[in-house]
Protein backbone atom coordinates (compact mmCIF):
# COMPACT_ATOMS: atom_id res chain seq x y z
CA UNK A 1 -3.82 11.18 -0.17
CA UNK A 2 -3.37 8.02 1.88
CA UNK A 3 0.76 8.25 2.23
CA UNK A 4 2.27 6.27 4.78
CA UNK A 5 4.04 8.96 7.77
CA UNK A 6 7.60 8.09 6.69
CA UNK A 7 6.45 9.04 2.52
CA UNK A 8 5.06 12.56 3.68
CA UNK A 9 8.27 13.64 5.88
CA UNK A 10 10.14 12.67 2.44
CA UNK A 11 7.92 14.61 0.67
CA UNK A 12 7.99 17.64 2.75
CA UNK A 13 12.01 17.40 3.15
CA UNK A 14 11.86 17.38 -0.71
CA UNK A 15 9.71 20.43 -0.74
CA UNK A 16 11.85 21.86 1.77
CA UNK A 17 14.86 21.65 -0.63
CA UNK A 18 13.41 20.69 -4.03
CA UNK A 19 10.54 22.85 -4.36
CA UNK A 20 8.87 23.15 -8.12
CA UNK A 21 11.67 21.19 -9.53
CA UNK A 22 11.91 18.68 -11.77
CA UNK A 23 13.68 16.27 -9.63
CA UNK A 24 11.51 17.07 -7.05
CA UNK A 25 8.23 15.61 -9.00
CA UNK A 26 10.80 12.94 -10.53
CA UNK A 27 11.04 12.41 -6.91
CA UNK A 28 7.58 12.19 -5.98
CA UNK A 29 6.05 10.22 -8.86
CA UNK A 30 8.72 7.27 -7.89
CA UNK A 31 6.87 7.90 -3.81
CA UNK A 32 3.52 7.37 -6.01
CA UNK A 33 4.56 4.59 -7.89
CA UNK A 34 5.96 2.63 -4.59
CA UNK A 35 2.73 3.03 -2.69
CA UNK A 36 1.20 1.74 -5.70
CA UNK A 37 2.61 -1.67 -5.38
CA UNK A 38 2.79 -1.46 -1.26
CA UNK A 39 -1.13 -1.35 -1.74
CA UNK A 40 -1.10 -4.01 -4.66
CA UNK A 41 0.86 -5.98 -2.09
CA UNK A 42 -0.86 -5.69 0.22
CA UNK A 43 -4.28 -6.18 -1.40
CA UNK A 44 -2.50 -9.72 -2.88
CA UNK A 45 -2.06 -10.47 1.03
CA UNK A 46 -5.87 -9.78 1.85
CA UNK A 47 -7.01 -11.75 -0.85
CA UNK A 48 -4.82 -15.00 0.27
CA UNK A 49 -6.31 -14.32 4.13
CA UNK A 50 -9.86 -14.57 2.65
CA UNK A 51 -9.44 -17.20 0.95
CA UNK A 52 -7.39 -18.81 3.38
CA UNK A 53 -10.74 -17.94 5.73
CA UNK A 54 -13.79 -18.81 3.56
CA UNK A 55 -12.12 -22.32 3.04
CA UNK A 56 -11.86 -22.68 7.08
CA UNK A 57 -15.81 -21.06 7.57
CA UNK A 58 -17.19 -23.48 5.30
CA UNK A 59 -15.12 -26.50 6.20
CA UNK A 60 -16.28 -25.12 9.85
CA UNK A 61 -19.96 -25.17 8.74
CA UNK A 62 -19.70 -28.39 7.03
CA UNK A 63 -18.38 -29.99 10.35
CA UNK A 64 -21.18 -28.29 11.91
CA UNK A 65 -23.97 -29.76 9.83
């Protein structure tokens, strides 16, 4: 599903203890909902980079003639 390591060893300890509870799927829609906005960060942080790099290519190419 695309978890980091350190989300799926909570999972499975939840399952371990938590199994088919509510808390448990409490539990793991909160996991859900953090790797939701770890990837939102992190696509924010790609976006910046390419920007950042188009504006250095084409001030590159410009240079370049």
């Amino acid at each position: 599903m695309g978890f980091s390591i350190a989300t799926i060893v909570e999972i499975h300890g939840r399952h371990e203890t938590q199994c088919g509870t509510r808390e448990q799927r409490e539990a793991n829609l909160d996991l859900v909902n953090r790797e939701f906005a770890s990837i939102a960060q992190q696509q924010a942080d790609l976006a910046r980079r390419t920007a950042s790099l188009k504006t250095a290519k084409k001030e590159l190419e410009q240079l370049l003639g």
